[in-house]
C-alpha atoms as a PDB file:
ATOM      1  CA  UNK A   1      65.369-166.294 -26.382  1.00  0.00           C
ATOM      2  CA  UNK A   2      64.594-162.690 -25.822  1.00  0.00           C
ATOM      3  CA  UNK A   3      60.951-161.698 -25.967  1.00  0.00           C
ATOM      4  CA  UNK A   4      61.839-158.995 -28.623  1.00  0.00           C
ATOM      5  CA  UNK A   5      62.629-161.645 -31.150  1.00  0.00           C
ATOM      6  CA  UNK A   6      59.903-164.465 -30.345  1.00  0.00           C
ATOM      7  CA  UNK A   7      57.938-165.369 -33.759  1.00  0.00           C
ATOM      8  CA  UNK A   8      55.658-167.560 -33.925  1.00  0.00           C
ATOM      9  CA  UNK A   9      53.711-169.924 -36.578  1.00  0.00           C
ATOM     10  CA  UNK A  10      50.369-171.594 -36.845  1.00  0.00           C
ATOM     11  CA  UNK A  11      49.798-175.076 -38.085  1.00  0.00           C
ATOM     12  CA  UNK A  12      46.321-176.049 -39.036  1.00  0.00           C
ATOM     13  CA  UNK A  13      45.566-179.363 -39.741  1.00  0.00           C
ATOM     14  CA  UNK A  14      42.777-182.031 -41.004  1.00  0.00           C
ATOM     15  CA  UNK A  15      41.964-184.741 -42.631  1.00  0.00           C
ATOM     16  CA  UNK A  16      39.850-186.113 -45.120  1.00  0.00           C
ATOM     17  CA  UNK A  17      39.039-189.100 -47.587  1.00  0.00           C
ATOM     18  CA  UNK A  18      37.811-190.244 -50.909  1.00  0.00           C
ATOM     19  CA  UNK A  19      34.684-191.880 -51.271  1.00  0.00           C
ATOM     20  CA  UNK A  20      31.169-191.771 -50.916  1.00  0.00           C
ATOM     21  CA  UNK A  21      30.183-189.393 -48.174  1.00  0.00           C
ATOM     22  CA  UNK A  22      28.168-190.116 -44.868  1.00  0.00           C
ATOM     23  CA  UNK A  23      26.932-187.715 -42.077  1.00  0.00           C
ATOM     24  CA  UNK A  24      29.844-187.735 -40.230  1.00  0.00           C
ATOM     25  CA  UNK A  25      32.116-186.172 -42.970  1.00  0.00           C
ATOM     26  CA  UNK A  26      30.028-182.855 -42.829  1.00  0.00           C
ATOM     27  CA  UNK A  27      32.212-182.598 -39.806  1.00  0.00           C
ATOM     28  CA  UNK A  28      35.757-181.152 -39.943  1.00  0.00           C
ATOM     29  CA  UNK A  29      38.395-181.876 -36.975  1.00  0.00           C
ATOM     30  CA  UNK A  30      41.201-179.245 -36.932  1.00  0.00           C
ATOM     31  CA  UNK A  31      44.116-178.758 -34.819  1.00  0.00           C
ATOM     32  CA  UNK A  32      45.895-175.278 -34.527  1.00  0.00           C
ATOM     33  CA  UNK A  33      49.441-176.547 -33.350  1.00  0.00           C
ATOM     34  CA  UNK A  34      51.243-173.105 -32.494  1.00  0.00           C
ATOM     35  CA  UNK A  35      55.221-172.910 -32.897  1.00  0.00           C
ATOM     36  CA  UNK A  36      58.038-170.531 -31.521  1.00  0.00           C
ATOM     37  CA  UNK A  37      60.888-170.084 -33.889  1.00  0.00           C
ATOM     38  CA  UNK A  38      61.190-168.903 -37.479  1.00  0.00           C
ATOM     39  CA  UNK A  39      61.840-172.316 -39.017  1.00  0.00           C
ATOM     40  CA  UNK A  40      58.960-172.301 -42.323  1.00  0.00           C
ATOM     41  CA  UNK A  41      58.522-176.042 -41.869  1.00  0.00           C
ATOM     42  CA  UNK A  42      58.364-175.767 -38.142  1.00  0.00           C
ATOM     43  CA  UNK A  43      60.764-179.088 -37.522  1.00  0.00           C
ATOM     44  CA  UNK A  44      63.030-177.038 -35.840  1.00  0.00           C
ATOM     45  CA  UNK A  45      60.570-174.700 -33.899  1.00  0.00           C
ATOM     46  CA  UNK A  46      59.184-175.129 -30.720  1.00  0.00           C
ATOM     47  CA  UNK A  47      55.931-176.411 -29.751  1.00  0.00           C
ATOM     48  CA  UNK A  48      54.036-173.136 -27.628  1.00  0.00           C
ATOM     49  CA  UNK A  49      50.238-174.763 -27.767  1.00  0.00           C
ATOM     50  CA  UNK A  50      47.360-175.596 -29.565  1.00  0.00           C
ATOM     51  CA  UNK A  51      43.631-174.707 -30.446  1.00  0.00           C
ATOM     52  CA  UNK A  52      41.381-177.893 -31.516  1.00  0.00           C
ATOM     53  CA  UNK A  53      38.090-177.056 -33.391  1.00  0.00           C
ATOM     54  CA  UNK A  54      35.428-178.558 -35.199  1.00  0.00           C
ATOM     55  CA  UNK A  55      33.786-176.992 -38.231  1.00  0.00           C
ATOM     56  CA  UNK A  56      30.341-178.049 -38.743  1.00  0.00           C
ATOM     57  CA  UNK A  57      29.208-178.155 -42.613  1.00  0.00           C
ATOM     58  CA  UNK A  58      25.503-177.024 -42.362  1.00  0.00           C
ATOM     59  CA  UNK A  59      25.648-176.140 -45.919  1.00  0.00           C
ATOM     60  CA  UNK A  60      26.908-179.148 -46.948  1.00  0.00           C
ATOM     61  CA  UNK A  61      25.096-181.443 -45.196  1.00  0.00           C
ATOM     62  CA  UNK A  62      21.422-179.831 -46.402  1.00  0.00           C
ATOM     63  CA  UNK A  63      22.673-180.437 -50.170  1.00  0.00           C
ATOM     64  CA  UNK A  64      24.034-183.740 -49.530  1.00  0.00           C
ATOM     65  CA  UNK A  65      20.365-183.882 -48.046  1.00  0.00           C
ATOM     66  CA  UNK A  66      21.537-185.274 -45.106  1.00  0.00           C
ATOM     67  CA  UNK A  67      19.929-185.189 -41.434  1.00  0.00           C
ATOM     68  CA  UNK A  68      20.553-182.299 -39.090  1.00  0.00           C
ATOM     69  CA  UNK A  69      20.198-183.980 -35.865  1.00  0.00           C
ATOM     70  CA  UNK A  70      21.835-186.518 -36.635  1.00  0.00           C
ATOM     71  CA  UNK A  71      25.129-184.359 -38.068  1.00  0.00           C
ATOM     72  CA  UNK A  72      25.258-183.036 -34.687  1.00  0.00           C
ATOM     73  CA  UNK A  73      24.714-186.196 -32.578  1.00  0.00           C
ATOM     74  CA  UNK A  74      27.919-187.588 -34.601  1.00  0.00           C
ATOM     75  CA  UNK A  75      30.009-186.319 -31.359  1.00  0.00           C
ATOM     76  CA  UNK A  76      28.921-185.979 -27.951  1.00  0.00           C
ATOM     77  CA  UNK A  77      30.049-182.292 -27.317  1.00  0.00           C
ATOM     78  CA  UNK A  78      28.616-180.976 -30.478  1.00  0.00           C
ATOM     79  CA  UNK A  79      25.100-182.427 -29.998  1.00  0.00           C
ATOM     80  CA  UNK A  80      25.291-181.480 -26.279  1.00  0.00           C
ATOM     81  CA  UNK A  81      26.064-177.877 -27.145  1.00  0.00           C
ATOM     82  CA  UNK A  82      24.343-177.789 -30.306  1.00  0.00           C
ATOM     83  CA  UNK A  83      20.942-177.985 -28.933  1.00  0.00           C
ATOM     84  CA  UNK A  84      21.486-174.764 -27.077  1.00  0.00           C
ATOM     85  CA  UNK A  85      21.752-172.433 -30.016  1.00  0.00           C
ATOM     86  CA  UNK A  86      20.327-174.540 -33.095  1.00  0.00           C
ATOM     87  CA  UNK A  87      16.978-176.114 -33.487  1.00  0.00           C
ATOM     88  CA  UNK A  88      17.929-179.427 -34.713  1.00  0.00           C
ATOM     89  CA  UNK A  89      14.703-180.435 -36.170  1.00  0.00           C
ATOM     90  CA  UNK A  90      13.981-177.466 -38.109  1.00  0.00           C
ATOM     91  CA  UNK A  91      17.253-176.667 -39.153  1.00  0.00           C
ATOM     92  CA  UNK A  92      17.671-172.926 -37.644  1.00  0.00           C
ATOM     93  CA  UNK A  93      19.047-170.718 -35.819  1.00  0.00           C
ATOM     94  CA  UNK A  94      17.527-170.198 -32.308  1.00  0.00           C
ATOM     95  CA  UNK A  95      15.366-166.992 -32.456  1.00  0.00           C
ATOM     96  CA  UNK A  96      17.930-166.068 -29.300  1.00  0.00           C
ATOM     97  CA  UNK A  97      20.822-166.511 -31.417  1.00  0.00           C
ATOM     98  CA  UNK A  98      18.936-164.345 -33.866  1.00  0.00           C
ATOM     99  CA  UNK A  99      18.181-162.037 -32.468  1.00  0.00           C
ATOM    100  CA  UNK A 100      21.780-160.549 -31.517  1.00  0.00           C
ATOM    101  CA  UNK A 101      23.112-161.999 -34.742  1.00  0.00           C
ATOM    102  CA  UNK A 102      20.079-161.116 -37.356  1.00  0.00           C
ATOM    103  CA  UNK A 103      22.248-161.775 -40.592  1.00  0.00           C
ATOM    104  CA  UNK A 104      22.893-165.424 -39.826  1.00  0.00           C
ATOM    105  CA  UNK A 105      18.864-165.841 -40.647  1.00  0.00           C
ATOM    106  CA  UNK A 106      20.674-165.076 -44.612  1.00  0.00           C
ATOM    107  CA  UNK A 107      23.096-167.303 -44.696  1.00  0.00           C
ATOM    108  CA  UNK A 108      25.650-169.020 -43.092  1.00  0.00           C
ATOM    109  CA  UNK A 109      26.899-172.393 -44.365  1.00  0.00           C
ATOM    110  CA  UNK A 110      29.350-173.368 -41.626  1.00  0.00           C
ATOM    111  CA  UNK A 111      29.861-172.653 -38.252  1.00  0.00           C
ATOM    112  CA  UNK A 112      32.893-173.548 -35.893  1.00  0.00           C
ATOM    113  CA  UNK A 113      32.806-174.670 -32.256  1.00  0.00           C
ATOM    114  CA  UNK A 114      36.091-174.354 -30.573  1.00  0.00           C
ATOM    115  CA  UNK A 115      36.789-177.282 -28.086  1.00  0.00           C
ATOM    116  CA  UNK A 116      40.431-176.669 -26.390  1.00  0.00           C
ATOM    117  CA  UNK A 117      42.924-173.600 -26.452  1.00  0.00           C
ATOM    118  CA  UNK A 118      46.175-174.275 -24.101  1.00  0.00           C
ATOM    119  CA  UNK A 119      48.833-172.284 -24.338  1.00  0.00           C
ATOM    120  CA  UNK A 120      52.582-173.657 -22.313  1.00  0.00           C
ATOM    121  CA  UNK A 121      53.575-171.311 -19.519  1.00  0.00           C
ATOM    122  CA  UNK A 122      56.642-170.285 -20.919  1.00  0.00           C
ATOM    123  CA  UNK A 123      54.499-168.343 -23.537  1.00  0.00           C
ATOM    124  CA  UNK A 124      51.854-167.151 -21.371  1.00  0.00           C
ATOM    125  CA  UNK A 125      51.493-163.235 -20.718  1.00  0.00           C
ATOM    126  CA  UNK A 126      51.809-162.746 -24.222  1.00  0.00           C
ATOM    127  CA  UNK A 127      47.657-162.756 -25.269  1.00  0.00           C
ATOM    128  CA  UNK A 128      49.057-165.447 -27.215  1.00  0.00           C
ATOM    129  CA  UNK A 129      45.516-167.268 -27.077  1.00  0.00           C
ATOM    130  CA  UNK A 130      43.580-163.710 -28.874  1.00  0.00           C
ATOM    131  CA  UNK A 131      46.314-163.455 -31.453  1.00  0.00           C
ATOM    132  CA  UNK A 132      45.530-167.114 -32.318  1.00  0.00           C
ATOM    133  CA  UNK A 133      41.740-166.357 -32.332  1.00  0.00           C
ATOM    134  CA  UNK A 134      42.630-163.787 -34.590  1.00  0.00           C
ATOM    135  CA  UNK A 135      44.501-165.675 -36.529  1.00  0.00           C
ATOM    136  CA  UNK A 136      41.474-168.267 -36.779  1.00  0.00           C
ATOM    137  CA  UNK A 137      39.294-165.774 -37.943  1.00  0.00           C
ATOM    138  CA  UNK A 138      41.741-164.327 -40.684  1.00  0.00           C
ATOM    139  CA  UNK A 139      41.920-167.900 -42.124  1.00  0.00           C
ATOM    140  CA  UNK A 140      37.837-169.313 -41.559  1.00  0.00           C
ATOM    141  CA  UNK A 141      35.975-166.085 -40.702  1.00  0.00           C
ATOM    142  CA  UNK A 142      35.128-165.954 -44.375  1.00  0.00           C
ATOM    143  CA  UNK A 143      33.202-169.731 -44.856  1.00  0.00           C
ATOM    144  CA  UNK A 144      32.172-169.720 -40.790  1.00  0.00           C
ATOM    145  CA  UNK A 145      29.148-167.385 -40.303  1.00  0.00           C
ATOM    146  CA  UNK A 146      29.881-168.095 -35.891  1.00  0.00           C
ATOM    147  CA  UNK A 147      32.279-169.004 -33.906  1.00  0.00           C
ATOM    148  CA  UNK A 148      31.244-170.857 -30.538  1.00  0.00           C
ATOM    149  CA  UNK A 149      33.419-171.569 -27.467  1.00  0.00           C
ATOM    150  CA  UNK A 150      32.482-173.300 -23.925  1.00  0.00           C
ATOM    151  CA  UNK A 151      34.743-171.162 -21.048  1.00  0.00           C
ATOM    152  CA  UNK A 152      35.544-174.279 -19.367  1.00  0.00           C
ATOM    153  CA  UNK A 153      39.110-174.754 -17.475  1.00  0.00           C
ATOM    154  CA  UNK A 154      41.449-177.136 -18.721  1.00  0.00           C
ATOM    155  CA  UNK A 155      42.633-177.907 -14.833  1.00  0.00           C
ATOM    156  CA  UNK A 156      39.107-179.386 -14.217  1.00  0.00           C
ATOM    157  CA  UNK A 157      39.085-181.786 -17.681  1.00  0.00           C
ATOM    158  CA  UNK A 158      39.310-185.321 -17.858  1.00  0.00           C
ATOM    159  CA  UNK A 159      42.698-186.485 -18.195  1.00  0.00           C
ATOM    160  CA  UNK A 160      42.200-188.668 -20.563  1.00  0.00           C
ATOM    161  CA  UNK A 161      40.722-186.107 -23.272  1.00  0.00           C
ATOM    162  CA  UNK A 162      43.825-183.978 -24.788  1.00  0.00           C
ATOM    163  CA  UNK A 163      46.266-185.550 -22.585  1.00  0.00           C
ATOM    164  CA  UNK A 164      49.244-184.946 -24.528  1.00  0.00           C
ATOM    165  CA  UNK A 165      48.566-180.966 -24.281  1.00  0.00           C
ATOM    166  CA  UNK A 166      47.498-181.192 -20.633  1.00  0.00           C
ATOM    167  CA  UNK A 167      50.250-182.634 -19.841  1.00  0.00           C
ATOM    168  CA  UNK A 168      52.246-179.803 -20.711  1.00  0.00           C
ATOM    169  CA  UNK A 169      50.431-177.040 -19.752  1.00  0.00           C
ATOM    170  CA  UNK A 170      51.267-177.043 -15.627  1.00  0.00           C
ATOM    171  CA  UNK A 171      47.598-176.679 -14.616  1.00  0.00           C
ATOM    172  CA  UNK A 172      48.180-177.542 -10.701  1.00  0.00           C
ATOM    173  CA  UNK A 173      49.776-173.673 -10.671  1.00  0.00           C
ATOM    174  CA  UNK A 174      45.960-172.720 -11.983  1.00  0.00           C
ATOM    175  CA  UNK A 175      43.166-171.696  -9.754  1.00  0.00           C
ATOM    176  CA  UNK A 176      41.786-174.256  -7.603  1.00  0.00           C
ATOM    177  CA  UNK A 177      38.155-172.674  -6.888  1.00  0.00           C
ATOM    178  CA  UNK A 178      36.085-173.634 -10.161  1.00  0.00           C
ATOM    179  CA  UNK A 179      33.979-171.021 -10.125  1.00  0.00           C
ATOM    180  CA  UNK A 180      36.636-168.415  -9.931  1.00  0.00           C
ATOM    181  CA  UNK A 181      38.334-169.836 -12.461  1.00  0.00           C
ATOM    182  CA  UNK A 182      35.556-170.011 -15.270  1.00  0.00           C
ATOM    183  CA  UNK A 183      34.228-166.965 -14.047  1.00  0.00           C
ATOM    184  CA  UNK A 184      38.063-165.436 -14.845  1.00  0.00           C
ATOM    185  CA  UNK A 185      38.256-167.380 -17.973  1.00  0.00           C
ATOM    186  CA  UNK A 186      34.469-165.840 -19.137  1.00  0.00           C
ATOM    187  CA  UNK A 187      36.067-162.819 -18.951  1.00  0.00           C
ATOM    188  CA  UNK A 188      39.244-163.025 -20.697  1.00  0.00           C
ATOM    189  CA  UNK A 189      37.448-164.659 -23.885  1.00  0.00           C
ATOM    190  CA  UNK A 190      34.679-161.912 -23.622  1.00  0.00           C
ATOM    191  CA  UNK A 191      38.113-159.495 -24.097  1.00  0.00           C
ATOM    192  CA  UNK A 192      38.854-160.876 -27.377  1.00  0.00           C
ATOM    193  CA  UNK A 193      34.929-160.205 -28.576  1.00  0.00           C
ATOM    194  CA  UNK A 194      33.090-163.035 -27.759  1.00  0.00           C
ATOM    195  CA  UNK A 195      29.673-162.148 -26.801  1.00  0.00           C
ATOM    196  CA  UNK A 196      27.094-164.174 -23.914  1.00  0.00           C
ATOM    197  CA  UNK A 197      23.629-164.458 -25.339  1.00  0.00           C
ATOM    198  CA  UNK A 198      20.761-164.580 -23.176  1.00  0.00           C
ATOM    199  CA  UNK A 199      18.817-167.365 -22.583  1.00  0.00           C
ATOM    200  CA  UNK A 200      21.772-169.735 -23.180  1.00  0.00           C
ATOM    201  CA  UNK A 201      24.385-171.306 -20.249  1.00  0.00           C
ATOM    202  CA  UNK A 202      27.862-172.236 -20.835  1.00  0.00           C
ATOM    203  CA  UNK A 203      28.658-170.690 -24.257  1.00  0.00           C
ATOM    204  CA  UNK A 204      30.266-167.467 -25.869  1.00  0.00           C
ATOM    205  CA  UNK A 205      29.582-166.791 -29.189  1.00  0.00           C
ATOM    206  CA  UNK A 206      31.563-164.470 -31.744  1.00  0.00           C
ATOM    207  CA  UNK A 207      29.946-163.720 -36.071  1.00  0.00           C
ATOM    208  CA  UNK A 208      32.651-161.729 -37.829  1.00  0.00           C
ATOM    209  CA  UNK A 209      29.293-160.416 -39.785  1.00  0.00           C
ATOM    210  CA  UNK A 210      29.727-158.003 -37.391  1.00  0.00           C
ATOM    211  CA  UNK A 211      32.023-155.128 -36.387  1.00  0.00           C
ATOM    212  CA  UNK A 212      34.144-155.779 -32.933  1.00  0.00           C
ATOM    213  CA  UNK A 213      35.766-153.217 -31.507  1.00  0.00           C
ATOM    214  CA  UNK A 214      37.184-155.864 -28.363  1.00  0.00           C
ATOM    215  CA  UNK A 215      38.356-158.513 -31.553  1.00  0.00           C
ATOM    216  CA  UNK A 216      39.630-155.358 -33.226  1.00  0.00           C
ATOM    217  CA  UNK A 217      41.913-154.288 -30.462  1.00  0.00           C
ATOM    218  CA  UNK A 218      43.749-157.587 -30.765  1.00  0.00           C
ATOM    219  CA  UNK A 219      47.304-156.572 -31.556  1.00  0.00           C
ATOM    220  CA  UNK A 220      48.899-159.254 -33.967  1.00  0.00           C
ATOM    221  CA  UNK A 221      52.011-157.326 -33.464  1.00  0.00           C
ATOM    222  CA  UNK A 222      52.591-156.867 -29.525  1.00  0.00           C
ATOM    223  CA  UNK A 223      54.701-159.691 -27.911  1.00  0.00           C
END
């Protein structure tokens, strides 16, 4: 297929159930399946990648009067991470986080903390993995007051976690020195409008509270 006529489509999808509700439900798992090909249903289009997120219902959980800590000890990577820009006892922001992000202090209900992007090679080159963050945005930025991400190379994860995409995504042609390789990766999400905080390790952070000129620049249009 010529590049002039690639289109592409973005599934989200979750779950959910009926009944009573429990600590772990204030957490949503989503998966952004991304799909070449103009077919609406996407049974005929082919599968380009995928972003997998969790949206964290802060909101929620405080009327459901529900425990903070323990909504974000429910997984491993959100408690782990969590603790760097949230005070889980006291239920705010970090003054840190605050302090480059004032507004959230007013209100923000929900926040999302993006686990895995991986786009194939054969759609690579095309900032495929911005127009998707834009794309998130468009759809959540108006219920998610931040938006957190972890700059970690998928050629240095576990196996087992995601293996269906990994497989897929021909990492041994990926840098092999793993500080190169995050430091590259750092960079390329700070291009979309991500922002490092100081005082905290390991994470990006983006509040579409806020004007962007990097997120901006994101052209939804240019394949």
């Amino acid at each position: 297929m010529e590049d002039d006529f690639l289109s592409f489509n973005i599934e989200y999808r979750f779950s959910s159930f009926i009944g009573s509700r429990e600590v772990a439900d204030c957490i949503k798992e989503y998966v952004a399946t991304i799909y070449s090909g103009e077919c609406a249903d996407n049974t005929m289009n082919e599968y380009a990648g995928e972003i997998d997120f969790k949206i964290i219902c802060l909101g929620q959980a405080e009327a459901e009067g529900l425990d903070i800590y323990e909504l974000f000890d429910t997984y491993e990577y959100t408690f782990r991470h969590g603790q760097a820009f949230y005070d889980l006892n006291k239920g705010i922001f970090k003054k840190s986080i605050l302090k480059e992000f004032p507004d959230l202090e007013f209100g923000c209900s929900k926040i999302c903390i993006i686990e895995t992007i991986g786009i194939i090679p054969e759609f690579r080159g095309k900032d495929m993995g911005a127009k998707v963050f834009k794309d998130l945005i468009w759809n959540f930025g108006d219920v998610c007051g931040l938006f957190i991400l972890q700059p970690y190379p998928l050629q240095f994860e576990i196996s087992e976690n995601n293996g269906h995409l990994l497989q897929k995504l021909k990492l041994e042609q990926f840098e092999k020195d793993k500080n190169k390789a995050t430091a590259s990766l750092t960079n390329y999400y700070l291009s979309w409008g991500f922002k490092k905080i100081k005082g905290i390790k390991d994470l990006l952070f983006y509040c579409p509270f806020y004007k962007n000129d990097a997120f901006d620049d994101i052209d939804m249009d240019d394949y």
